[in-house]
C-alpha atoms as a PDB file:
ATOM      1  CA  UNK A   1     -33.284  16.477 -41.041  1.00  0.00           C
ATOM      2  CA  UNK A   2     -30.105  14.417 -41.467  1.00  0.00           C
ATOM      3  CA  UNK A   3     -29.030  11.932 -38.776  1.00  0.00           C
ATOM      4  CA  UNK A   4     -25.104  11.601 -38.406  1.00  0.00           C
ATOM      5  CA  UNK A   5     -23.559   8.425 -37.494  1.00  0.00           C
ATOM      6  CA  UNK A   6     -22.190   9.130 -33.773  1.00  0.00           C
ATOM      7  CA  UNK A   7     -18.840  11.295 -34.039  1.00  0.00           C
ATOM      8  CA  UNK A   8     -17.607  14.219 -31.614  1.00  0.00           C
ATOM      9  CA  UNK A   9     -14.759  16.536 -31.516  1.00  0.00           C
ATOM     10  CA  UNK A  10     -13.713  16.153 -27.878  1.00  0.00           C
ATOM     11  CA  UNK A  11     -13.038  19.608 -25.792  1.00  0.00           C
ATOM     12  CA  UNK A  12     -10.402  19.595 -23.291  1.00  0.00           C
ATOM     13  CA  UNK A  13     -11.097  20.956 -19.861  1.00  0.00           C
ATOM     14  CA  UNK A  14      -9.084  23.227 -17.439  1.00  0.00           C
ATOM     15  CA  UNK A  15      -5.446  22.158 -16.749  1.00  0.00           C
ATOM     16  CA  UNK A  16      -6.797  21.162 -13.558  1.00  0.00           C
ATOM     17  CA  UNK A  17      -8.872  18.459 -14.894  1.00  0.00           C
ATOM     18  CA  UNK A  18      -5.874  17.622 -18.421  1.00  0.00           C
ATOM     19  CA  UNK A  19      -7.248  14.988 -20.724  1.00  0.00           C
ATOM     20  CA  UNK A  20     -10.727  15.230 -20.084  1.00  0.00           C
ATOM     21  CA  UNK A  21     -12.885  15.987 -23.215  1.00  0.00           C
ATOM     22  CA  UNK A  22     -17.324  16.254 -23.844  1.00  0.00           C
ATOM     23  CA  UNK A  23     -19.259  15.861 -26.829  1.00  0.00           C
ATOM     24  CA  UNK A  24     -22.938  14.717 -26.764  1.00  0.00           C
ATOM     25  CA  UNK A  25     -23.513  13.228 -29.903  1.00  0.00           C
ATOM     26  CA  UNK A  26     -25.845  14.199 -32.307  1.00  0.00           C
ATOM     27  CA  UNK A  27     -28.129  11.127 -32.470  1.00  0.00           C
ATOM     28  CA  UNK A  28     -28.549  11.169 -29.146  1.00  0.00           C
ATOM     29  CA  UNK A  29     -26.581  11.780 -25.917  1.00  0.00           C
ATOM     30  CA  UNK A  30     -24.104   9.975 -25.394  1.00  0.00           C
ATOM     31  CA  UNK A  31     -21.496  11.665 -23.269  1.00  0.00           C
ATOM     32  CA  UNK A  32     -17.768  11.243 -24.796  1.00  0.00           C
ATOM     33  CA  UNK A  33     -14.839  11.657 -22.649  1.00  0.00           C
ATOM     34  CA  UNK A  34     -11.964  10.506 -23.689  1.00  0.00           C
ATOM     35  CA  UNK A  35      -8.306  10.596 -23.648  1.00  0.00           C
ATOM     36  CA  UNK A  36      -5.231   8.905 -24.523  1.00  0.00           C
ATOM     37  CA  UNK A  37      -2.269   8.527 -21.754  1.00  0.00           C
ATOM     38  CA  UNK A  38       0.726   7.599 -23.191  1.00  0.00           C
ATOM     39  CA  UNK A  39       2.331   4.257 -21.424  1.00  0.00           C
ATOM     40  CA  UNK A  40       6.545   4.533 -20.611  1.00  0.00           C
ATOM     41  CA  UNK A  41       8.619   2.323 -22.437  1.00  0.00           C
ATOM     42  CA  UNK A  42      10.587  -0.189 -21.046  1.00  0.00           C
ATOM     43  CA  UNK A  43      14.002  -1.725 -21.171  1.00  0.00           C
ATOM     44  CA  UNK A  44      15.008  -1.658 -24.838  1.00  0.00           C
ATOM     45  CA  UNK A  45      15.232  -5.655 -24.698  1.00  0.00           C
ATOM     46  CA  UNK A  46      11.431  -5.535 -24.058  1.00  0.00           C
ATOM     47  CA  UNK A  47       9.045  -3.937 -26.684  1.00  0.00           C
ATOM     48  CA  UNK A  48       7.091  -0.825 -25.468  1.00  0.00           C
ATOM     49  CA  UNK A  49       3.195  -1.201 -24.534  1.00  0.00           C
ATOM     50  CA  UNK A  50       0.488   0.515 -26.780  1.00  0.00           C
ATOM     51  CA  UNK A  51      -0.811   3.543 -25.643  1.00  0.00           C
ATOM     52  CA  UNK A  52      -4.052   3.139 -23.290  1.00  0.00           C
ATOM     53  CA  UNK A  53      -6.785   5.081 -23.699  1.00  0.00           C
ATOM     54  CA  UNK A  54      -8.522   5.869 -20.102  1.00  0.00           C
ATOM     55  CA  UNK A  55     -11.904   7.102 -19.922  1.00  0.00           C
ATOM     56  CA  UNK A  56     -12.001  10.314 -17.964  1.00  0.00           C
ATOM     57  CA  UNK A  57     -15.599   9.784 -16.844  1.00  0.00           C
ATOM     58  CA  UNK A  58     -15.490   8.676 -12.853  1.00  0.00           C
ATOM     59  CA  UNK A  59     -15.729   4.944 -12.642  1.00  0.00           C
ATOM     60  CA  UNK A  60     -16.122   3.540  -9.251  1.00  0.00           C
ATOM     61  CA  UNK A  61     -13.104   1.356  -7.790  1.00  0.00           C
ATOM     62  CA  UNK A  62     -12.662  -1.226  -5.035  1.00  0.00           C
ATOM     63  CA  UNK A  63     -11.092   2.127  -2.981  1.00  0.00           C
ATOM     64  CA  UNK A  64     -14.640   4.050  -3.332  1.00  0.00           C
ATOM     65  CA  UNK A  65     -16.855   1.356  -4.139  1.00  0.00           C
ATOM     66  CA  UNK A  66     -20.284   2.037  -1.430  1.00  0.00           C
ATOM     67  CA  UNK A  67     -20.909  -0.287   1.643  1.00  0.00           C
ATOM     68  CA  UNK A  68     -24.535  -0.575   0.499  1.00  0.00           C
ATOM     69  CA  UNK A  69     -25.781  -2.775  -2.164  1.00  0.00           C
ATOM     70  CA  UNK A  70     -26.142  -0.290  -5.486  1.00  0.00           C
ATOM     71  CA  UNK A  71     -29.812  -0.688  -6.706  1.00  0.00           C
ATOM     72  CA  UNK A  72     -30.174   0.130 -10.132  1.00  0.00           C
ATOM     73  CA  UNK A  73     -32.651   2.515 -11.633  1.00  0.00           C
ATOM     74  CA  UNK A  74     -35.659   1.005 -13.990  1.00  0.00           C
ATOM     75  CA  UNK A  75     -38.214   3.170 -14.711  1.00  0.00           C
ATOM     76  CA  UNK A  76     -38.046   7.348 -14.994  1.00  0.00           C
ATOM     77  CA  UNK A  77     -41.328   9.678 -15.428  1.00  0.00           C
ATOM     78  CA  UNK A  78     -41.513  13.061 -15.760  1.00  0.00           C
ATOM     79  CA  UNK A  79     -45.677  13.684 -15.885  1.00  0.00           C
ATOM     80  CA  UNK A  80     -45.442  17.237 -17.103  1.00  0.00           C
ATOM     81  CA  UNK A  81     -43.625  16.312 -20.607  1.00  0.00           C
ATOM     82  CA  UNK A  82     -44.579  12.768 -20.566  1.00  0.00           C
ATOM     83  CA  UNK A  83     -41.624  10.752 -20.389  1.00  0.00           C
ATOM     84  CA  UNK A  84     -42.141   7.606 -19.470  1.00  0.00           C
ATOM     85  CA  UNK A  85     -39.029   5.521 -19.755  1.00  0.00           C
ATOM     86  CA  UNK A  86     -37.523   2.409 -19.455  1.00  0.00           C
ATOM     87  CA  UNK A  87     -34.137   2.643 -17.671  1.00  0.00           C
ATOM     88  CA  UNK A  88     -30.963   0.161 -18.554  1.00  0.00           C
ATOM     89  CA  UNK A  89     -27.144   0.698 -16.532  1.00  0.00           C
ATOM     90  CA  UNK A  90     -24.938   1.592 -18.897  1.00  0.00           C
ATOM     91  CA  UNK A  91     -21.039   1.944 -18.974  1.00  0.00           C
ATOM     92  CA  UNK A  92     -17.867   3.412 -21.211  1.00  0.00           C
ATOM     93  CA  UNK A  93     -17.163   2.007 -24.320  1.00  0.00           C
ATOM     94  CA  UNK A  94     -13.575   0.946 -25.308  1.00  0.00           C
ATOM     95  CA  UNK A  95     -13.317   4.125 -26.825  1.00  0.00           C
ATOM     96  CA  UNK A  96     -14.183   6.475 -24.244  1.00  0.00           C
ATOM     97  CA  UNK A  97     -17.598   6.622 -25.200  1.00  0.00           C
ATOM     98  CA  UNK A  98     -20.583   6.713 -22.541  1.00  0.00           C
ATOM     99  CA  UNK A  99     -22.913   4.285 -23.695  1.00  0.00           C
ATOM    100  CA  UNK A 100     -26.649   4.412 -24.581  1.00  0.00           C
ATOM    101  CA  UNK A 101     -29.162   2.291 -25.685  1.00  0.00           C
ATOM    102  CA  UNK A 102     -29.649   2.780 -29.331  1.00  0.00           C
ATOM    103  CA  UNK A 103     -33.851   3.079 -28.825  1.00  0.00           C
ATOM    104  CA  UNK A 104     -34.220   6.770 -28.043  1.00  0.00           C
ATOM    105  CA  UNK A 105     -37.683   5.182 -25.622  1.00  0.00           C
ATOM    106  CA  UNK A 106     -34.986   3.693 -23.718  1.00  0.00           C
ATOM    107  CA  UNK A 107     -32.713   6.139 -21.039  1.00  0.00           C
ATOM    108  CA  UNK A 108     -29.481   4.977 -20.059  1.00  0.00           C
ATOM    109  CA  UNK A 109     -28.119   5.284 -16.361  1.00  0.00           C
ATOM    110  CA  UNK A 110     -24.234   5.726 -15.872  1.00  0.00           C
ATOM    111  CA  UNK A 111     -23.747   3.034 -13.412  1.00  0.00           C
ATOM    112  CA  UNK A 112     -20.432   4.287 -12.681  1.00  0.00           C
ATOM    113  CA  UNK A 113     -21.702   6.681 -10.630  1.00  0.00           C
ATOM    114  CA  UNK A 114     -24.339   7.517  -8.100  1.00  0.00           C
ATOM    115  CA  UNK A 115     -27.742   5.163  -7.719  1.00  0.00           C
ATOM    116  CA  UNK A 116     -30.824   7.029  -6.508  1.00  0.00           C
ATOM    117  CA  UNK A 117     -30.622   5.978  -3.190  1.00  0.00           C
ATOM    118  CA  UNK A 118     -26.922   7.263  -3.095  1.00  0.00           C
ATOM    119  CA  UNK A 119     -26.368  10.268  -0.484  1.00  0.00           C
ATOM    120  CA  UNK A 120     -24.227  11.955  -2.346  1.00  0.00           C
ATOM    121  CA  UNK A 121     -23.886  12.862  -6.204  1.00  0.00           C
ATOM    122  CA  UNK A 122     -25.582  12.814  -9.307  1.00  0.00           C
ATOM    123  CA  UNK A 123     -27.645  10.146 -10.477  1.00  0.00           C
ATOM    124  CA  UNK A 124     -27.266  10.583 -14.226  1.00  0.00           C
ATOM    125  CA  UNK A 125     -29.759   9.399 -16.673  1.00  0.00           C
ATOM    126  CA  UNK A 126     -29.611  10.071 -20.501  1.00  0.00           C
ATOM    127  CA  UNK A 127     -31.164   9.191 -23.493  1.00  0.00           C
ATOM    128  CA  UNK A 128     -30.529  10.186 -27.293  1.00  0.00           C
ATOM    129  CA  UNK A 129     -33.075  13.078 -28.869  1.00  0.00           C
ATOM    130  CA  UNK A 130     -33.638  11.399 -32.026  1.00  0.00           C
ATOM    131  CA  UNK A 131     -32.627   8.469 -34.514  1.00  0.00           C
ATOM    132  CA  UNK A 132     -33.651   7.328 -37.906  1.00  0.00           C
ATOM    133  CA  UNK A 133     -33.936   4.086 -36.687  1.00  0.00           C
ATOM    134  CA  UNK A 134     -36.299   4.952 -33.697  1.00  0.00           C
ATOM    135  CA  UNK A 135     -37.685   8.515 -34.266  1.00  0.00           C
ATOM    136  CA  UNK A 136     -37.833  11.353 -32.035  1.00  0.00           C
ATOM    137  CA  UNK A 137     -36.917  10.247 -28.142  1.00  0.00           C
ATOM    138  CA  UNK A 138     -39.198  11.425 -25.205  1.00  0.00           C
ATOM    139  CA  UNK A 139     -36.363  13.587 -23.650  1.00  0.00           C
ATOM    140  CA  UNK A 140     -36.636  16.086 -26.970  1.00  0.00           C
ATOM    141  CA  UNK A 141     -39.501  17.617 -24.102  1.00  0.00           C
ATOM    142  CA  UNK A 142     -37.058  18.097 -21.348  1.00  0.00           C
ATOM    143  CA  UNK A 143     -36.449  21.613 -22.903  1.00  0.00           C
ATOM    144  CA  UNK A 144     -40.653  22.297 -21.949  1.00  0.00           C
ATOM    145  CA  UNK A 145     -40.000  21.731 -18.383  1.00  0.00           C
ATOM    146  CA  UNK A 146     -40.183  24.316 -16.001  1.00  0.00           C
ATOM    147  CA  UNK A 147     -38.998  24.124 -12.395  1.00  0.00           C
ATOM    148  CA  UNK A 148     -41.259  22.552 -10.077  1.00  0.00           C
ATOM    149  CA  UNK A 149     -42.089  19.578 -12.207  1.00  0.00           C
ATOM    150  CA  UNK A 150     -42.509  16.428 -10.607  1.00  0.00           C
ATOM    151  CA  UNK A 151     -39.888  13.259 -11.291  1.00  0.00           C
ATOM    152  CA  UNK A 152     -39.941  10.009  -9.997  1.00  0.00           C
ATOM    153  CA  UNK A 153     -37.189   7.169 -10.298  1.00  0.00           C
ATOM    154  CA  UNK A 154     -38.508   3.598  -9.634  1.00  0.00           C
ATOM    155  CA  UNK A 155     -35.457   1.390  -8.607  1.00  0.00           C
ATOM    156  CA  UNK A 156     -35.921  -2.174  -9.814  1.00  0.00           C
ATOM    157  CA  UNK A 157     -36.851  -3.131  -5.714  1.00  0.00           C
ATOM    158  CA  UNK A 158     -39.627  -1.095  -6.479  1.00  0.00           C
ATOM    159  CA  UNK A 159     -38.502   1.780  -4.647  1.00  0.00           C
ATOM    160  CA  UNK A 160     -40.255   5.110  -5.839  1.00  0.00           C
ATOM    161  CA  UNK A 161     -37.665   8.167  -5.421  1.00  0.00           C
ATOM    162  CA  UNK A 162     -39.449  11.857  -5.881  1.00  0.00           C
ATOM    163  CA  UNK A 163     -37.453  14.673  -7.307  1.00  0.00           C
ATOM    164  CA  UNK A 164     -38.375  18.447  -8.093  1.00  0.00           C
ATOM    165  CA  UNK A 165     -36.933  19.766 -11.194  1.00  0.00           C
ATOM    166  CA  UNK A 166     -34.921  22.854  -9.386  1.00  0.00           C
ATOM    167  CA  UNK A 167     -33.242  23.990 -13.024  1.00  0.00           C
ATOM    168  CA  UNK A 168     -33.356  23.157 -17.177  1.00  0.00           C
ATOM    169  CA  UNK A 169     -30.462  24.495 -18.944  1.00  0.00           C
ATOM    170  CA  UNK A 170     -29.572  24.769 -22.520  1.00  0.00           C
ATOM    171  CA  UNK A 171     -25.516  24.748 -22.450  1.00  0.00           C
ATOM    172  CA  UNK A 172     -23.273  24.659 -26.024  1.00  0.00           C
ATOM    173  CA  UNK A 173     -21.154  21.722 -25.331  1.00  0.00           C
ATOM    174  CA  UNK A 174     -18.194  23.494 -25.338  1.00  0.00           C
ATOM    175  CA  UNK A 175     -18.811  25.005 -21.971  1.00  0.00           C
ATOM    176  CA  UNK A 176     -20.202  21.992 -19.975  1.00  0.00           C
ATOM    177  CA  UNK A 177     -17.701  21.243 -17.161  1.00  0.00           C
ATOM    178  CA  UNK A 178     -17.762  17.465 -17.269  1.00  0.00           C
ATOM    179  CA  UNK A 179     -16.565  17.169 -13.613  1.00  0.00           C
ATOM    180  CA  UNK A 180     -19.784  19.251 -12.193  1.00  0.00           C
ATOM    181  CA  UNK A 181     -22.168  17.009 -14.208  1.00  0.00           C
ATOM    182  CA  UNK A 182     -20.468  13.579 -12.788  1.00  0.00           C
ATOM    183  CA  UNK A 183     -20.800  15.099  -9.505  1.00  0.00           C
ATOM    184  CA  UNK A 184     -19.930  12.446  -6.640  1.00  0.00           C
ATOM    185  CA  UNK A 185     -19.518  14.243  -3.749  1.00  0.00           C
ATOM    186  CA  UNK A 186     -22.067  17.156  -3.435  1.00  0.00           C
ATOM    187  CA  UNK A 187     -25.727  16.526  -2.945  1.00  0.00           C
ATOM    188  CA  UNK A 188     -27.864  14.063  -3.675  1.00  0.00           C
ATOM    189  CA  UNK A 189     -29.583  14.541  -7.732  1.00  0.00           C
ATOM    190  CA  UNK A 190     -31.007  13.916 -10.543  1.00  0.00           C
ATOM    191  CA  UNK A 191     -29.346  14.649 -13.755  1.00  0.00           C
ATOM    192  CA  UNK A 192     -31.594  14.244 -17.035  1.00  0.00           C
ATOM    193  CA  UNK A 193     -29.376  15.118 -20.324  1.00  0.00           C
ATOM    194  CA  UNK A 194     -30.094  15.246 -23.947  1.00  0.00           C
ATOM    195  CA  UNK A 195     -28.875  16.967 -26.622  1.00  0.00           C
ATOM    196  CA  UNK A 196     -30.469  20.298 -28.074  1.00  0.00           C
ATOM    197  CA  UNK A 197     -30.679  23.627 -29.606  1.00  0.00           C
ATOM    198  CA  UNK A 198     -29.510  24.123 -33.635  1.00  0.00           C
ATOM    199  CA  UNK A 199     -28.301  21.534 -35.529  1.00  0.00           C
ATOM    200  CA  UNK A 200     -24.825  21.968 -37.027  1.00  0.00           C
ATOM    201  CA  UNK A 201     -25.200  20.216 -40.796  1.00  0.00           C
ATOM    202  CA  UNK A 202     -21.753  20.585 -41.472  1.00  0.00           C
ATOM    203  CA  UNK A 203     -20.277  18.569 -38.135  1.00  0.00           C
ATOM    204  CA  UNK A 204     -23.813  16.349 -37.923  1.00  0.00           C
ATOM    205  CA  UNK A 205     -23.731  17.494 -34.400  1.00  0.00           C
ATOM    206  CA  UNK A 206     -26.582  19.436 -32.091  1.00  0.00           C
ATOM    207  CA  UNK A 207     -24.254  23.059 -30.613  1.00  0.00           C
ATOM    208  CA  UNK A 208     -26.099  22.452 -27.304  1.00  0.00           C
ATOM    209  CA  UNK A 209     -27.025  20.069 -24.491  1.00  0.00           C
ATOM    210  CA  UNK A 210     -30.082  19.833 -22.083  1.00  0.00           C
ATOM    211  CA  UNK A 211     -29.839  19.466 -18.657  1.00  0.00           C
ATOM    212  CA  UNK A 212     -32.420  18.778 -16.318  1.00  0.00           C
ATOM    213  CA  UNK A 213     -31.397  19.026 -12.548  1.00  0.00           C
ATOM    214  CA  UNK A 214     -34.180  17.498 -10.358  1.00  0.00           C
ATOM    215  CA  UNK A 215     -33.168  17.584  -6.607  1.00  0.00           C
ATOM    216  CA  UNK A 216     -34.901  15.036  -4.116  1.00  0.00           C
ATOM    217  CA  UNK A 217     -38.157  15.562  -2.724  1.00  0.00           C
ATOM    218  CA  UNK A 218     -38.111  15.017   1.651  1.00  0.00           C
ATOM    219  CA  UNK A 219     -39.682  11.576   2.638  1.00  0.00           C
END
């Protein structure tokens, strides 16, 4: 099967939510929201600024940044399709890109967003499906999960934090709502993503993505 280089066609959400776009690419996962904001010209005297592209993924600020310490995720195992991953923070690229490590044995957590001792939100860990480079990644099995499976996130204090897979879902990209899988308000979980179902040889993309929702598991 042919591995494209990474490329999406972004889809724009409701009006609600203007300029936000999702494609998972092909070799992988990466999420790609993206947008560009057009920057007011100045005084004619003064030459304009370049247009600045924003990524519409939440980022956390000084104005929502938590009280607590964040304490990153290291380590994510899923027994009953046996991941068992190595976990490294990962950000936005300059092009609106989420990143990922390129090893597809490697997840990537969006440390923008909720940490799994957060109270609120989704913890979101993803990791590409395949790669010519590195082969077939452990979260190709997240589709053989059924609810009930056990997940644990180790923190790198060595904090173990149980989950339950509650729901897997197979969802074309075109109808993921990018603003329900960045959740930071609702609560607490555990968002494993991948891409999935037929592979498009004509756009080198997979149609669908996999999503695992694991919610915690009661100390």
């Amino acid at each position: 099967m042919k591995i494209a280089e990474d490329r999406r066609r972004a889809a724009r959400r409701p009006p609600a939510l203007a300029g936000v776009a999702l494609a998972l690419l092909m070799t992988g996962c990466s999420l790609n929201p993206a947008a560009e904001h057009p920057v007011a010209s100045p005084p004619a005297a003064t030459p304009p600024p370049a247009e600045v592209a924003v990524p519409d993924v939440p980022i956390q600020g000084t104005q929502n940044a938590p009280a607590r310490a964040v304490v990153a995720p290291a380590r994510v195992v899923v027994p009953d399709a046996e991941i068992d991953l190595e976990i490294e923070p990962v950000g936005v690229l300059a092009n609106g890109e989420m990143e990922l490590p390129a090893n597809t044995k490697v997840a990537g957590w969006y440390k923008f967003g909720p940490d799994p001792a957060s109270p609120t939100g989704a913890t979101i860990l993803a990791a590409h499906v395949d790669s010519l480079v590195y082969g077939l990644g452990p979260f190709s099995r997240l589709k053989e999960l059924a609810p009930g499976a056990a997940v644990t996130v180790t923190t790198v204090d060595g904090t173990v934090h149980a989950y339950t897979i509650a729901s897997i879902a197979r969802i074309p990209k075109q109808e993921i709502a990018l603003d329900t899988v960045f959740d930071r308000t609702g609560p607490a979980h555990l968002v494993l993503m991948t891409c999935g179902g037929q592979f498009d040889d004509e756009t080198g993309h997979y149609l669908d993505n996999i999503l695992a929702i694991a919610t915690p598991v009661a100390p």
